[in-house]
Protein backbone atom coordinates (compact mmCIF):
# COMPACT_ATOMS: atom_id res chain seq x y z
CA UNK A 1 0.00 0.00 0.00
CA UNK A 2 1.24 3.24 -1.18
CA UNK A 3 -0.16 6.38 1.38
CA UNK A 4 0.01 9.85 1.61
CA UNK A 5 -0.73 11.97 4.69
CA UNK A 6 -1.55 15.56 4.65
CA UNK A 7 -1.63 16.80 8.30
CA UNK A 8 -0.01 20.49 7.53
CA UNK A 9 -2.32 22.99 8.68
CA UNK A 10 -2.11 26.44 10.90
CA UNK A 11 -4.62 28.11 12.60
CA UNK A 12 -3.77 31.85 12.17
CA UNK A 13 -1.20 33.95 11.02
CA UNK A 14 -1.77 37.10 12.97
CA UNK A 15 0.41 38.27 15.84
CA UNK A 16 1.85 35.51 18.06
CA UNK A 17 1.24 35.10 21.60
CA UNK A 18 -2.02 35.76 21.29
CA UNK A 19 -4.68 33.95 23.36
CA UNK A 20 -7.22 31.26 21.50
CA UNK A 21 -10.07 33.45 22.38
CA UNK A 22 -7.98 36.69 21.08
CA UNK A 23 -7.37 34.40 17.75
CA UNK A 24 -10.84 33.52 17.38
CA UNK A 25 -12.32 37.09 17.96
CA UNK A 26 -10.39 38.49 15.36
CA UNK A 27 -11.36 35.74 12.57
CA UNK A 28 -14.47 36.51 11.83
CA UNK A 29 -15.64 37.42 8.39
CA UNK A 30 -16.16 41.21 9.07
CA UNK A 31 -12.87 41.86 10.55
CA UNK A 32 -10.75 39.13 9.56
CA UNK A 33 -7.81 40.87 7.47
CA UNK A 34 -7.59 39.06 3.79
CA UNK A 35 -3.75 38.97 4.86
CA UNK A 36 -4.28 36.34 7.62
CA UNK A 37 -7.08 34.53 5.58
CA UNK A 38 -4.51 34.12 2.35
CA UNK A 39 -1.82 32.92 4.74
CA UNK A 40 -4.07 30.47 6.68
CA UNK A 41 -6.10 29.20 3.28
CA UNK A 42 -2.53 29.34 1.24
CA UNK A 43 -1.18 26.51 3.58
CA UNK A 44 -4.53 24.63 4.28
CA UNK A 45 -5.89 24.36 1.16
CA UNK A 46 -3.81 25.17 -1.76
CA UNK A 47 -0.50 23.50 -0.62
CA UNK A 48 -2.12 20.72 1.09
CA UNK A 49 -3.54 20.09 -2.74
CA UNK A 50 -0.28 20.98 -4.65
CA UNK A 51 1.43 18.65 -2.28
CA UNK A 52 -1.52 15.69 -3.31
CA UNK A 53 -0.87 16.93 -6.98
CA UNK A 54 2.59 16.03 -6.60
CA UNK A 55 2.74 12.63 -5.40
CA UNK A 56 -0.52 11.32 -7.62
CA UNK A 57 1.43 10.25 -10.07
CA UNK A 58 3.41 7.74 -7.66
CA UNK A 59 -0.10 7.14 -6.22
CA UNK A 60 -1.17 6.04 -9.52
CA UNK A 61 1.63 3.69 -10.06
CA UNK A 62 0.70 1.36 -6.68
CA UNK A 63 -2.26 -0.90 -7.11
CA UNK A 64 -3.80 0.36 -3.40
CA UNK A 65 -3.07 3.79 -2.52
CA UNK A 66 -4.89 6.11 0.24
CA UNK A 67 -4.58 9.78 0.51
CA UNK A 68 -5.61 10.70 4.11
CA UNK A 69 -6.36 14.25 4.56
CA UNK A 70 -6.81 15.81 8.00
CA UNK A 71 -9.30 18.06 8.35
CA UNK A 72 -11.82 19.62 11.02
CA UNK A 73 -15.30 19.36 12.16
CA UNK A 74 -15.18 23.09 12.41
CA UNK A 75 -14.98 22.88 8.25
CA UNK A 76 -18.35 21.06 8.29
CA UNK A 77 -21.20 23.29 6.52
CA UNK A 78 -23.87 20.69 7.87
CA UNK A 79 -22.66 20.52 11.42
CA UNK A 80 -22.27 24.17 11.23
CA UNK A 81 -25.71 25.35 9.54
CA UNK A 82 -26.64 23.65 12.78
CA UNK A 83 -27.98 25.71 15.48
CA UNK A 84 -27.86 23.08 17.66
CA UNK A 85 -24.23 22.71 17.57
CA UNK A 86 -22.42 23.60 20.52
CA UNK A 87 -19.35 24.94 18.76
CA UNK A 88 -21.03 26.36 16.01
CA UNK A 89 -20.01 30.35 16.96
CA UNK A 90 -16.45 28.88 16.53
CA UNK A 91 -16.78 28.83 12.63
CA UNK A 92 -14.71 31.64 11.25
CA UNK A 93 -13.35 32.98 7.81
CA UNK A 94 -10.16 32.22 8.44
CA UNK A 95 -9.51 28.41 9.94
CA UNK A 96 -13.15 26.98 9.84
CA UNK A 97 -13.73 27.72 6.40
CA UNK A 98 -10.69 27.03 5.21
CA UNK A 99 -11.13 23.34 6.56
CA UNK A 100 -14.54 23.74 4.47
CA UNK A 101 -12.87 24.88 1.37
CA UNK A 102 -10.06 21.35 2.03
CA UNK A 103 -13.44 19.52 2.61
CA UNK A 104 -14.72 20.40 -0.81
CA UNK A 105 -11.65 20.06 -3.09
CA UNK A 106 -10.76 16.76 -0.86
CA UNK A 107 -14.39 15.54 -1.91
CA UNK A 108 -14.05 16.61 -5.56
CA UNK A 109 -10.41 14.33 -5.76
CA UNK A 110 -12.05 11.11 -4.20
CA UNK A 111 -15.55 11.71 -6.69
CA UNK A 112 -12.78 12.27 -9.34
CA UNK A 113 -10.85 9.24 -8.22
CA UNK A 114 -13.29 6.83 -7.25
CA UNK A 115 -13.25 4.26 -10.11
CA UNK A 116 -9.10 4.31 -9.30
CA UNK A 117 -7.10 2.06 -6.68
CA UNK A 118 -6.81 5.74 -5.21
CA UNK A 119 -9.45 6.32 -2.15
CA UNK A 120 -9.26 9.32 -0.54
CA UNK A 121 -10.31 9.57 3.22
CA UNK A 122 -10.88 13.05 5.57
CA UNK A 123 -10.17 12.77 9.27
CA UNK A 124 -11.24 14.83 12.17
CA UNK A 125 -8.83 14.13 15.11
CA UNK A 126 -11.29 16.41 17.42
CA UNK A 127 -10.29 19.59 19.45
CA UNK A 128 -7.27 18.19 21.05
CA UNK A 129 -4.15 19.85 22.73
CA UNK A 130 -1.51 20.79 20.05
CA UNK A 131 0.80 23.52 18.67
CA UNK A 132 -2.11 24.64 16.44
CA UNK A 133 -4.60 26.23 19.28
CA UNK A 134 -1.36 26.76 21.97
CA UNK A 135 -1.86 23.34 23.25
CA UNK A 136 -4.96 23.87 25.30
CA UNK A 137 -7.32 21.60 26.38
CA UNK A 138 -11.33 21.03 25.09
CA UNK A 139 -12.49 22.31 28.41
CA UNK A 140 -11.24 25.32 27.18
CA UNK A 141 -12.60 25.15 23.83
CA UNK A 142 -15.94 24.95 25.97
CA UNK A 143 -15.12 27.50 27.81
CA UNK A 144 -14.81 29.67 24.55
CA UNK A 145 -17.74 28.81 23.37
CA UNK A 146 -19.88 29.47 26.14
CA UNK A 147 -18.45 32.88 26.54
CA UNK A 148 -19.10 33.97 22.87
């Protein structure tokens, strides 16, 4: 089995040290600068693809290849159209919907590839505690959200 992993992603490309909540506040679509949003988008969605562009031809050469994408329930239109959904106020123009725009191209390559030994797969590891939101924890991710 041949298999490709994309798991390159960043959250923001705004000032550093700033809190999750400061991160979030500033992301949405009526403030967000297009600066941070072409930064964030540039390495979530269109290198993540130029990097699957890349290898498909040695994909195409191995009888059973997977490309495994990780992505984010924040990038989920359904989940988010929710209102329901606990995190939904989380879904900004910057991160969230540049996990939907991966979502969508992602989709588009597996429709594209499905009659291929090529199956493409999204994964959504869940809010956990990495470089990518400063390490904290989901009970502050609840904590953000109920404070919103």
């Amino acid at each position: 089995m041949t298999l490709l992993v994309n798991n390159a992603a960043i959250s923001h490309a705004g000032l550093s040290g700033r809190t999750m909540e400061e991160v979030l506040g500033a992301q949405r679509a009526s403030i967000a600068p297009l600066s941070e949003l072409k930064a964030v988008w540039d390495t979530n969605v269109f290198g993540t693809l130029a990097l699957t562009q890349a290898f498909l031809p040695l994909l195409h050469k191995s009888d059973n290849s997977r490309i495994v994408t990780v992505s984010s329930a924040l990038g989920s239109l359904g989940n988010n159209s929710n209102p329901e959904n606990p995190y939904r106020s989380n879904f900004d123009a910057v991160y969230g919907a540049s996990k939907t725009a991966l979502n969508g191209i992602f989709l588009s390559l597996a429709i594209e590839l499905e009659d291929t030994p090529i199956k493409v797969h999204l994964v959504s590891p869940g809010f956990t505690a990495t470089a990518l939101n400063n390490f904290r924890e989901r009970t502050l991710w609840r904590k953000v959200q109920r404070n919103r």
